[in-house]
Protein backbone atom coordinates (compact mmCIF):
# COMPACT_ATOMS: atom_id res chain seq x y z
CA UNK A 1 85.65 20.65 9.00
CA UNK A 2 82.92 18.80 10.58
CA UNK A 3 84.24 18.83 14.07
CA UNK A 4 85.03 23.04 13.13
CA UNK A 5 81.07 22.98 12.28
CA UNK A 6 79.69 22.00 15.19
CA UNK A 7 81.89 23.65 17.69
CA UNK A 8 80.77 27.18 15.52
CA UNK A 9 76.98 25.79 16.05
CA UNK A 10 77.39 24.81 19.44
CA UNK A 11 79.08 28.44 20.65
CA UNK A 12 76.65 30.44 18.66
CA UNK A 13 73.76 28.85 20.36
CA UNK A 14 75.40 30.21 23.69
CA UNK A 15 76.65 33.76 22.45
CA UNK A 16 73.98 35.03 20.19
CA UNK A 17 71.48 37.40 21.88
CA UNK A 18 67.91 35.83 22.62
CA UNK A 19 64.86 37.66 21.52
CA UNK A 20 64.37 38.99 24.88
CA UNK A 21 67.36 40.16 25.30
CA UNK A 22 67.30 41.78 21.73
CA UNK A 23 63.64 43.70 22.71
CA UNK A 24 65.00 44.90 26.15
CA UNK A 25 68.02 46.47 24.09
CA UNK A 26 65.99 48.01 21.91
CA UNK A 27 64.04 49.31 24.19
CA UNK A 28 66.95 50.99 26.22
CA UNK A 29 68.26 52.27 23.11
CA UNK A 30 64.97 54.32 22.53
CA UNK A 31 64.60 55.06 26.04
CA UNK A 32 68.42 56.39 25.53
CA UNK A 33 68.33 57.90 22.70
CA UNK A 34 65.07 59.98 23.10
CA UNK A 35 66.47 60.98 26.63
CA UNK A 36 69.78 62.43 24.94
CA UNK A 37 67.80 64.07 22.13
CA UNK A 38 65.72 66.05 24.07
CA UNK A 39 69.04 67.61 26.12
CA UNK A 40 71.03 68.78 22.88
CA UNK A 41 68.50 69.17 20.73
CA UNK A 42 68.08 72.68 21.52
CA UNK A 43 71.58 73.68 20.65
CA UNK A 44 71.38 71.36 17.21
CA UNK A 45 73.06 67.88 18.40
CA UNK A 46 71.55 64.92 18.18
CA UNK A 47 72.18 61.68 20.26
CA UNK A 48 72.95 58.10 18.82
CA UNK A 49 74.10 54.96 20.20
CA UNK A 50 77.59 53.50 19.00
CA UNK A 51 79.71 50.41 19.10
CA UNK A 52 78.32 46.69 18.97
CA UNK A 53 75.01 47.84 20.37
CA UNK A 54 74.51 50.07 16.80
CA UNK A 55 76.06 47.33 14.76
CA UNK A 56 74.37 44.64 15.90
CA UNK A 57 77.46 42.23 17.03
CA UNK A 58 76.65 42.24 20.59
CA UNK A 59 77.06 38.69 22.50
CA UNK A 60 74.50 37.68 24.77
CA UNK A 61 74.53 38.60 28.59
CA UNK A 62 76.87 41.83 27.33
CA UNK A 63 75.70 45.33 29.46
CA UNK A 64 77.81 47.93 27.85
CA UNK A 65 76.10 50.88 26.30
CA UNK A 66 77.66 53.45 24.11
CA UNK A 67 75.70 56.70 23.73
CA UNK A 68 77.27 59.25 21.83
CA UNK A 69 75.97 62.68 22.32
CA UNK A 70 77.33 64.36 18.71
CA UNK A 71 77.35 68.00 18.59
CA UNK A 72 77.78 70.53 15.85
CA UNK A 73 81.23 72.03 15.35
CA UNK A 74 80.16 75.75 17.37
CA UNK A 75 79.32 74.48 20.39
CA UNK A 76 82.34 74.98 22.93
CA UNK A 77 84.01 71.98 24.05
CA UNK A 78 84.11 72.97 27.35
CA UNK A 79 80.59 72.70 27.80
CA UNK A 80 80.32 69.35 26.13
CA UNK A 81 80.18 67.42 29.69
CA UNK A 82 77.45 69.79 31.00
CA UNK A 83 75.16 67.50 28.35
CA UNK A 84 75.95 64.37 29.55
CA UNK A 85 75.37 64.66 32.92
CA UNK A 86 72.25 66.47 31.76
CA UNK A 87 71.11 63.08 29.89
CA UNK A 88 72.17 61.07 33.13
CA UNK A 89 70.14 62.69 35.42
CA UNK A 90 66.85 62.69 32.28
CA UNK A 91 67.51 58.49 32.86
CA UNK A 92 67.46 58.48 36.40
CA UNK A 93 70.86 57.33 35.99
CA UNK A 94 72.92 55.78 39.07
CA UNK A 95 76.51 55.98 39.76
CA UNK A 96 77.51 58.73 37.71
CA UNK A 97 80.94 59.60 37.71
CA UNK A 98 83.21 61.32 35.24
CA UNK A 99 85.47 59.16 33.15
CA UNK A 100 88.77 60.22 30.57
CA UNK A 101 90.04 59.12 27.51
CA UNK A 102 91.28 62.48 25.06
CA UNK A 103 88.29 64.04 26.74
CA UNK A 104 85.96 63.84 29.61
CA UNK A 105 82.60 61.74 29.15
CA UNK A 106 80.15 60.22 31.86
CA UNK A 107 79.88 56.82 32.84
CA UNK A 108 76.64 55.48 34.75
CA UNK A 109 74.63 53.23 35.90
CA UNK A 110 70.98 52.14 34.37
CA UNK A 111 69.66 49.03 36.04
CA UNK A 112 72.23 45.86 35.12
CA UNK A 113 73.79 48.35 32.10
CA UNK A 114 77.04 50.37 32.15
CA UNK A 115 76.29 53.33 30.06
CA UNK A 116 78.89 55.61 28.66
CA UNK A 117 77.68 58.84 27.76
CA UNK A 118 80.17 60.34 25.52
CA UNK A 119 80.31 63.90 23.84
CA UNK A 120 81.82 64.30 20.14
CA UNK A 121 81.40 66.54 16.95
CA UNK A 122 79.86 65.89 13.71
CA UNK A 123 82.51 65.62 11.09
CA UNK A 124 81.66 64.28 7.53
CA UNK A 125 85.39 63.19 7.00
CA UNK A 126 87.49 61.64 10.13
CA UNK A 127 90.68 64.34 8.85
CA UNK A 128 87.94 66.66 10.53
CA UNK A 129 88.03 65.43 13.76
CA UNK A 130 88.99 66.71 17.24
CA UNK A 131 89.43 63.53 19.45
CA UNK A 132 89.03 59.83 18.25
CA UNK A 133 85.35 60.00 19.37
CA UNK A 134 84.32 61.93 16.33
CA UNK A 135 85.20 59.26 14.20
CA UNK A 136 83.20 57.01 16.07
CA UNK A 137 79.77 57.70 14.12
CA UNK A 138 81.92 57.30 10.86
CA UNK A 139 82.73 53.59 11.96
CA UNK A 140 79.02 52.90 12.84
CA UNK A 141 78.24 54.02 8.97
CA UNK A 142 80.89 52.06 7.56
CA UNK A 143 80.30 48.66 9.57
CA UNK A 144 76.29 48.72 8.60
CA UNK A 145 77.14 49.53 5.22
CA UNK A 146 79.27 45.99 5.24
CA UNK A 147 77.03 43.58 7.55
CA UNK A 148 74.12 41.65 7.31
CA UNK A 149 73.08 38.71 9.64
CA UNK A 150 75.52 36.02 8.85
CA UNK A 151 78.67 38.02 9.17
CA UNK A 152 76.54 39.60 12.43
CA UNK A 153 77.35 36.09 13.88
CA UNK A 154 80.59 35.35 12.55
CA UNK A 155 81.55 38.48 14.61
CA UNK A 156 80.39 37.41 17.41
CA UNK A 157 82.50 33.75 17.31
CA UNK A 158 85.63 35.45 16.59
CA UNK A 159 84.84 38.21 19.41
CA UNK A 160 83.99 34.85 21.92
CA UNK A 161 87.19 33.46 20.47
CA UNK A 162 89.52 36.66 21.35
CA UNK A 163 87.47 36.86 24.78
CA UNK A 164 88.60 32.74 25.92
CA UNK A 165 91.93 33.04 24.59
CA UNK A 166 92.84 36.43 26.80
CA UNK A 167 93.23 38.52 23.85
CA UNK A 168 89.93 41.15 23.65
CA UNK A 169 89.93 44.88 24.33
CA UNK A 170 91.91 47.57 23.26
CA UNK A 171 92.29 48.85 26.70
CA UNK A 172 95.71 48.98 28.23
CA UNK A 173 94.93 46.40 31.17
CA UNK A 174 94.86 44.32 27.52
CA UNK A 175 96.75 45.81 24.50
CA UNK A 176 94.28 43.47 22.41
CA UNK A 177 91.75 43.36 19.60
CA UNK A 178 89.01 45.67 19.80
CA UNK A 179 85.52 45.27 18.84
CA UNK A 180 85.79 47.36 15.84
CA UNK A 181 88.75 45.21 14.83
CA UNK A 182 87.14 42.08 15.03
CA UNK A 183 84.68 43.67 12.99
CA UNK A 184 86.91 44.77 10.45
CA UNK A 185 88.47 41.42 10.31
CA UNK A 186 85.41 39.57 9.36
CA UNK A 187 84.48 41.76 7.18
CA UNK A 188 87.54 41.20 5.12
CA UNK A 189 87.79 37.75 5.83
CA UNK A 190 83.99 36.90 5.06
CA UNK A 191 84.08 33.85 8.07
CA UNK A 192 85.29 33.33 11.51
CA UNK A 193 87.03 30.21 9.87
CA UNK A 194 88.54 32.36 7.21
CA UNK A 195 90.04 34.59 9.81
CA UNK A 196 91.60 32.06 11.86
CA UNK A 197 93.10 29.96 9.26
CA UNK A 198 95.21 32.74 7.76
CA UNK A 199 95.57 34.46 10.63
CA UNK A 200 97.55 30.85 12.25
CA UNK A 201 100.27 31.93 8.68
CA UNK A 202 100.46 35.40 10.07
CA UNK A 203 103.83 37.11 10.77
CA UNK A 204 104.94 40.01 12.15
CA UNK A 205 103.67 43.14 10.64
CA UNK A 206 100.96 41.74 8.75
CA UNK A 207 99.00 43.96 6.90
CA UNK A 208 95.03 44.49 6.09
CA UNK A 209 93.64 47.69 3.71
CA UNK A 210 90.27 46.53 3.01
CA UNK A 211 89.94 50.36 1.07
CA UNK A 212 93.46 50.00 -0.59
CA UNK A 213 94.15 53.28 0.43
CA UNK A 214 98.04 52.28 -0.19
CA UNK A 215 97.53 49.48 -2.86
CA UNK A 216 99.94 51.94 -4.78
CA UNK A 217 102.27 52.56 -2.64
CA UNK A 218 102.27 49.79 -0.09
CA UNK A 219 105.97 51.10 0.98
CA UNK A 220 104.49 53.57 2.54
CA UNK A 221 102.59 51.41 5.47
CA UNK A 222 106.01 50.58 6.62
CA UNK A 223 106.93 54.18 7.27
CA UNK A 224 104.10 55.31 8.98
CA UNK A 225 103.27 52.24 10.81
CA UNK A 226 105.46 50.14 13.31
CA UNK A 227 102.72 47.63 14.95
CA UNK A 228 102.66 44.02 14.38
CA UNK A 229 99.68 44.08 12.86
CA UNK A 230 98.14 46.74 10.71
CA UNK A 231 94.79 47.01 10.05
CA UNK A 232 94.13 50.52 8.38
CA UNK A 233 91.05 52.28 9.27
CA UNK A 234 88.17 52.61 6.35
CA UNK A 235 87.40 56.01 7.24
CA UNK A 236 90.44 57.10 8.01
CA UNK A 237 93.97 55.97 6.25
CA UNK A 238 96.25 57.56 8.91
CA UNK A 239 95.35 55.30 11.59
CA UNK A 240 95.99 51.80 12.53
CA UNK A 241 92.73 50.06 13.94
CA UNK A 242 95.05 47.46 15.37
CA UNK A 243 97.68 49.63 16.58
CA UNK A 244 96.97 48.01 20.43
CA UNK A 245 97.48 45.02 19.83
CA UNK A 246 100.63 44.02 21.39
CA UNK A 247 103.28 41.43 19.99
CA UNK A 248 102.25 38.91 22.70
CA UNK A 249 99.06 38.76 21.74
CA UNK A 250 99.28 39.39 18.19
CA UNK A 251 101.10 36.37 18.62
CA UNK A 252 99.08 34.44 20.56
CA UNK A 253 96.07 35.20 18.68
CA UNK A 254 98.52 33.29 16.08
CA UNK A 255 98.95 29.91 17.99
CA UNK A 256 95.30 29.95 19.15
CA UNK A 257 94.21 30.05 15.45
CA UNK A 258 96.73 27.39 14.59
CA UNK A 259 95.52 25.22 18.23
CA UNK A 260 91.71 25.53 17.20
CA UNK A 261 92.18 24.28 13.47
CA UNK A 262 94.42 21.41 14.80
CA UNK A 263 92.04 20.63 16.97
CA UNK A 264 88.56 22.25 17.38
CA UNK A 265 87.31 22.90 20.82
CA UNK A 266 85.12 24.36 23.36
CA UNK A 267 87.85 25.30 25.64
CA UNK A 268 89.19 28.26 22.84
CA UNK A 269 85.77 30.22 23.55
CA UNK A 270 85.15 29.30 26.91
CA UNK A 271 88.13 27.89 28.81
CA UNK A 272 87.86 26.03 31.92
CA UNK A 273 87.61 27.91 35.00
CA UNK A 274 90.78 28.61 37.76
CA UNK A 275 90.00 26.61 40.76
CA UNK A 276 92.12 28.65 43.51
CA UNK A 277 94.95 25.66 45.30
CA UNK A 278 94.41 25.09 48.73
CA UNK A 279 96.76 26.86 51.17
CA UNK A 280 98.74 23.96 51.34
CA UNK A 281 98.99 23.22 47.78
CA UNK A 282 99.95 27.12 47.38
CA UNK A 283 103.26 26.99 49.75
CA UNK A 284 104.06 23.61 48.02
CA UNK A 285 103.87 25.09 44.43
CA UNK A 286 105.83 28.02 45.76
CA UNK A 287 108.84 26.04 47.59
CA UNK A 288 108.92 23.55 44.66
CA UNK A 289 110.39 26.84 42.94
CA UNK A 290 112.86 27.37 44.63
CA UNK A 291 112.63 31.13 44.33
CA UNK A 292 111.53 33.81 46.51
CA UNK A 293 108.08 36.08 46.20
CA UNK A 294 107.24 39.31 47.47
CA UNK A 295 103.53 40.95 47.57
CA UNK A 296 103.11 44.50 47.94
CA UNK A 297 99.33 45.91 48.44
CA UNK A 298 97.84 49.36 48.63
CA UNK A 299 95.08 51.21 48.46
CA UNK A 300 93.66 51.43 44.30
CA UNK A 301 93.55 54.52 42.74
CA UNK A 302 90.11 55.77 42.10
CA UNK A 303 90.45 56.53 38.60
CA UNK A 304 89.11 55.09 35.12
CA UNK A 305 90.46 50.83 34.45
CA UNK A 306 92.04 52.72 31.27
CA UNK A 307 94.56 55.62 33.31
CA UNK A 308 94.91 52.94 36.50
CA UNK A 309 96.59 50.11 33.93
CA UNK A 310 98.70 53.07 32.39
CA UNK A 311 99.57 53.64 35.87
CA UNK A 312 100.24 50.20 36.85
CA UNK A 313 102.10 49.37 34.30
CA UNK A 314 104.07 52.17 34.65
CA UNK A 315 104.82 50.82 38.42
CA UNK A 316 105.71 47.11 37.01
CA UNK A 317 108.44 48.73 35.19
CA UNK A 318 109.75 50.99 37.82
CA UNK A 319 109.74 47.97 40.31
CA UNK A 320 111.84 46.11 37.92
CA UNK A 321 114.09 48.52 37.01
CA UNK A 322 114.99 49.06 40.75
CA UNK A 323 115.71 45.52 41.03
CA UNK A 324 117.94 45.47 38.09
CA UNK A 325 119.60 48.36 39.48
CA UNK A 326 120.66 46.74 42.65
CA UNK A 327 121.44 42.74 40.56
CA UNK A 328 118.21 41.00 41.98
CA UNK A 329 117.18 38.53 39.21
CA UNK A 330 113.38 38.98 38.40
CA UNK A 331 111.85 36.50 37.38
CA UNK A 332 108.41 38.15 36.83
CA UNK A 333 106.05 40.94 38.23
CA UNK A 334 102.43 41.26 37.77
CA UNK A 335 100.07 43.03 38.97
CA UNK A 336 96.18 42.53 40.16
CA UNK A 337 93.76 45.33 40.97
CA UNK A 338 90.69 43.93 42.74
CA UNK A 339 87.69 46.46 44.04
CA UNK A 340 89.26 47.74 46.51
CA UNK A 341 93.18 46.90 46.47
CA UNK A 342 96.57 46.73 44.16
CA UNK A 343 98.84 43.70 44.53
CA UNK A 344 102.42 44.00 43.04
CA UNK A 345 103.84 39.92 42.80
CA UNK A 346 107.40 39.93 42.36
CA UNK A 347 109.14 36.82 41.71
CA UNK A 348 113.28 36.86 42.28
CA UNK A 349 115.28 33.69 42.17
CA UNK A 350 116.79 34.94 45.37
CA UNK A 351 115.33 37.69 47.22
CA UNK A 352 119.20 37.94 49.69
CA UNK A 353 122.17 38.17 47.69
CA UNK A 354 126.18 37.99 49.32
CA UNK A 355 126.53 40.91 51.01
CA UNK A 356 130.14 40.73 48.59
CA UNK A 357 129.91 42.09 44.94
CA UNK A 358 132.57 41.93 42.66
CA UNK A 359 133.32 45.44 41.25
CA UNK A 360 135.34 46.11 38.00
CA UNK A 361 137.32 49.17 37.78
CA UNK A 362 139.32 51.12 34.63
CA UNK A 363 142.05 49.50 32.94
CA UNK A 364 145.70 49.79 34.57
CA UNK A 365 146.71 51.20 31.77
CA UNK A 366 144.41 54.23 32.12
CA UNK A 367 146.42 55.97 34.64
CA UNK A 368 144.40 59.02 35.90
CA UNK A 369 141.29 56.03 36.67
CA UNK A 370 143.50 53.58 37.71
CA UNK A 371 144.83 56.36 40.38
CA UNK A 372 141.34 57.42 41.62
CA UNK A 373 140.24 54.02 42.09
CA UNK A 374 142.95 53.06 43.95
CA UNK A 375 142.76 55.86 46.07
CA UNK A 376 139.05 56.05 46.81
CA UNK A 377 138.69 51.98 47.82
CA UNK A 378 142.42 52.80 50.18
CA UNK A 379 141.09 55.88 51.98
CA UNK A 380 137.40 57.34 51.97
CA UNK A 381 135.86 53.92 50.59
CA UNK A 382 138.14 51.59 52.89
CA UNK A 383 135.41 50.20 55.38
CA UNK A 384 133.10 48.74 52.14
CA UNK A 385 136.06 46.67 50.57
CA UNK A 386 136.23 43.18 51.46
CA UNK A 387 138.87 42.44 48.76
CA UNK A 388 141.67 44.64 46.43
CA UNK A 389 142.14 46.54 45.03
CA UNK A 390 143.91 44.22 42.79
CA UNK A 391 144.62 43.55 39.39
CA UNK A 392 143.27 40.95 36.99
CA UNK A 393 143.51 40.86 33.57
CA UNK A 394 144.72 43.84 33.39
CA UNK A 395 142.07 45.63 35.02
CA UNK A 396 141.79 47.02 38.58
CA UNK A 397 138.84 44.76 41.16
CA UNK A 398 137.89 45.18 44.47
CA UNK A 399 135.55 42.84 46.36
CA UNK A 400 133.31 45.55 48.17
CA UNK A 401 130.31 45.10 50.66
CA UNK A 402 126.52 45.07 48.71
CA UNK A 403 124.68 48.44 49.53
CA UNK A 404 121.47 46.42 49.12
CA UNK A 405 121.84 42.43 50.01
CA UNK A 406 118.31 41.95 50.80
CA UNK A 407 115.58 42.57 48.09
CA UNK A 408 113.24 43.38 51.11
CA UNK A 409 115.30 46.09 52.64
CA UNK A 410 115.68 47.81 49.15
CA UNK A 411 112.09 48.01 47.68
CA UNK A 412 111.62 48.95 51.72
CA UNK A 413 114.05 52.05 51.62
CA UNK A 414 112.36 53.45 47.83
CA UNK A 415 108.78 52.96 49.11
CA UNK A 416 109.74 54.94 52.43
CA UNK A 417 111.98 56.99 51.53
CA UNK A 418 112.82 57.68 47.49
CA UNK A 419 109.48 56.84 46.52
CA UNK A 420 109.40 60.81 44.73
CA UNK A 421 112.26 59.51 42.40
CA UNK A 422 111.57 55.62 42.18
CA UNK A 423 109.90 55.71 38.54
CA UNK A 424 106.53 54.46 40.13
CA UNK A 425 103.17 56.12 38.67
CA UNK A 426 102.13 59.22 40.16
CA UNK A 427 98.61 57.69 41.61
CA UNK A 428 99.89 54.77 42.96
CA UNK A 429 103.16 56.54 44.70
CA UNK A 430 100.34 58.92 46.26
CA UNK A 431 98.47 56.15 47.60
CA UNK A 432 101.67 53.99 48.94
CA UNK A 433 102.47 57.03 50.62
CA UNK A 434 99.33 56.80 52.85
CA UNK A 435 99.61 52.89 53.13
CA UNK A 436 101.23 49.84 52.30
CA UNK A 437 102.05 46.31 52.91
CA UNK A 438 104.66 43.85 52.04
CA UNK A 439 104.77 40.16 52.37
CA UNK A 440 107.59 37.71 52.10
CA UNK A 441 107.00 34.24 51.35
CA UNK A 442 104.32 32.02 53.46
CA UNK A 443 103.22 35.53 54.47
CA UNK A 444 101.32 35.73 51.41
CA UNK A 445 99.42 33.21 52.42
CA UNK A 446 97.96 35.65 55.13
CA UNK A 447 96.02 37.30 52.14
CA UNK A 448 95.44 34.00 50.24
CA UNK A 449 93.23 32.52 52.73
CA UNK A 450 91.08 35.79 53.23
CA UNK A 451 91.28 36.94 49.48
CA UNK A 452 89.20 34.97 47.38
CA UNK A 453 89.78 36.84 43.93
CA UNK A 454 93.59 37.49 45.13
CA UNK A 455 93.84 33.60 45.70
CA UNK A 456 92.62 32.69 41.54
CA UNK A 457 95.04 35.52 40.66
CA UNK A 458 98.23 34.18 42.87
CA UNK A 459 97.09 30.44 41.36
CA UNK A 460 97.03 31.73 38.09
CA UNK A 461 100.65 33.41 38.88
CA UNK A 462 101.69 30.30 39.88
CA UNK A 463 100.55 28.14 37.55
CA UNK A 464 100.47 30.40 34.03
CA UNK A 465 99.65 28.64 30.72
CA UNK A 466 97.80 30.22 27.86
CA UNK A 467 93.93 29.86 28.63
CA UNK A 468 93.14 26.81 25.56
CA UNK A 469 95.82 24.59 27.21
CA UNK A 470 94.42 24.43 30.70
């Protein structure tokens, strides 16, 4: 535990907020907070910062402001966003733009801080609320009720943890632990060390009630809830806190815990950084394969990180799923959104297949099929068979010419031309529409030598191992 002691004293040192940055937070948080009660005060809201900011679980260098503007239950909706912008332009705010999640808020700019300004309802009991953001206050409560300044910092490890081991935010782009989870998790736990050594025994659908809501009826968790990981909600026993976490990284939350305790480290908080290969070392890495890669770019979206990952991973599937269609093995797509651009990596072991495919027909012994098939590859389907029909194994075959033999032509025709029924996000068909690019190969290395951020992403494609075992 020695070695565990000093990594913990040695990260804390470099996460935990100095006292200058803790007076210039407090000071934004009046500034903030005075600005937004002076807006809705008239019509009886008042206006409160949320999230780690409010709790006190922050980590150093972190410029992410929640204010929530918190209205009573008779003012109209609709005329929640009016307020925000309201308190945006009482800061001098820069940037403003309007962002989703259930509802519309405002997200803006404040000197080096990212400040969400975020309308919700008062609601003494979260089986009141409208949207998730009503709730929000109630988790605030809860989480000062339970903290003081030790588990303050114990937060803040296992949030550093979950940030160097790829695994933090519930946002889709993620699927991971949010900061309210980590909370929660400490709290139950009582240590960071705690956490991760029963978390390294966890398996699948693990389950936390720090309330015991269902401590009488734990049968019921497994009827209402499906996720890996269940971590029900203090202020509200119908939801899962943890219900983003996906199995990939509920799992590799897992083998991190177990990697740390086997060997305590640095690297699990802060892994080492990607050093982009050289062009040459790129085209290398990519022959050595042995498989083929195509790149397709367009113009991103200019919508919230949270509806743009929904979209793009909506995309990833539909570009798999046309491969599949058509036999081309993927090996994996991902996907990178820089400022400015979408890339689409697809790996295939072969992007040009034999233009011959084997095609089973009925059984011989079904007579009306067998007749049809015969007939159709003897008259009106003639000029596609190579081969048959013939029988084998007591089934009819022909050997018929590929529609699609080249992975490049195909993903060609559905972004020209049946890009309307290709399964590809709404968004990001609109802007392939206007433009796109594809490259093949040692053409991608057109966009690795001028892309700096697309050349770490392509190296990281190329060369992917969890983050502790770089």
């Amino acid at each position: 535990m020695e070695k565990v002691d000093a990594v913990i004293k040695s990260v804390l040192e470099r996460i935990k907020p100095t006292e200058d940055e803790i007076k210039e937070v407090k000071e934004l948080v009046k500034l903030l907070e005075d600005a937004g009660n002076k807006v809705v005060k008239e019509v009886g809201g008042t206006a409160k910062v949320q999230g780690s900011i409010a709790h006190g679980t922050w980590i150093s260098g972190e410029k992410d402001v929640d204010l929530f503007l918190i209205f009573p239950s008779t003012i109209d909706r609709e005329s929640l966003l009016d307020y925000c912008y309201k308190v945006a332009e009482e800061i001098n705010a820069s940037e403003v733009i309007e962002a989703y999640a259930e509802h519309p808020y405002v997200r803006a700019k404040l000197g080096d801080y990212t400040i969400d300004i975020v309308p919700c309802y008062k609601i003494a009991d979260a089986k009141f609320k409208v949207t998730s953001a009503d709730r929000t206050p109630l988790h605030t409560e809860y989480i000062l009720k339970h903290l003081d300044d030790r588990l303050r910092d114990e937060i803040r490890l296992l949030k550093q943890f979950m940030k160097g081991i790829g695994v933090y935010g519930a946002e889709i782009k993620v699927r991971g632990f949010s900061g309210y989870l980590c909370e929660l998790l400490i709290i139950h736990y009582g240590s960071f060390v705690d956490c991760v050594k029963d978390a390294s025994n966890w398996r699948h659908k693990k389950i936390i009630d720090i309330e015991g809501y269902y401590k009488d009826f734990p049968e019921k968790l497994n009827v209402i809830f499906n996720e890996p990981l269940v971590v029900v909600d203090p202020v509200d026993s119908s939801r899962n806190v943890a219900a983003s976490v996906s199995l990939e990284n509920f799992y590799r939350f897992r083998e991190a815990s177990r990697a740390f305790l086997m060997d305590p480290s640095e690297k699990f908080f802060f892994p080492s950084e990607i050093t982009p290969l050289s062009p040459e070392e790129c085209l290398s890495k990519m022959s050595s394969r042995g498989t083929d890669f195509i790149v397709i770019t367009c113009r991103k979206p200019n919508v919230v990180d949270d509806i743009l990952w929904g979209q793009i991973d909506k995309s990833v599937k539909a570009f798999r799923n046309i491969l599949k269609t058509w036999k081309f093995n993927v090996v994996r797509i991902e996907a990178y959104a820089s400022d400015e651009k979408l890339y689409f990596i697809i790996e295939l072991e072969h992007i040009r297949m034999p233009n011959i495919e084997i095609h089973r027909g009925p059984l011989v012994t079904i007579r009306i099929h067998s007749a049809n098939f015969v007939r159709k590859y003897t008259t009106t389907a003639k000029d596609e068979v190579f081969s048959g029909p013939y029988i084998r194994g007591g089934r009819w075959y022909v050997e018929r010419k590929r529609k699609y033999s080249d992975a490049r032509v195909l993903l060609l025709d559905y972004l020209l031309n049946k890009i309307d029924s290709s399964g590809i996000a709404s968004r990001i068909r609109r802007s392939i529409k206007k433009e796109f690019d594809m490259f093949i190969n040692e053409e991608i290395l057109s966009l690795y030598r001028f892309d700096d951020s697309f050349a770490k992403f392509f190296t990281c494609f190329l060369e992917k191992i969890e983050p502790w075992l770089r």
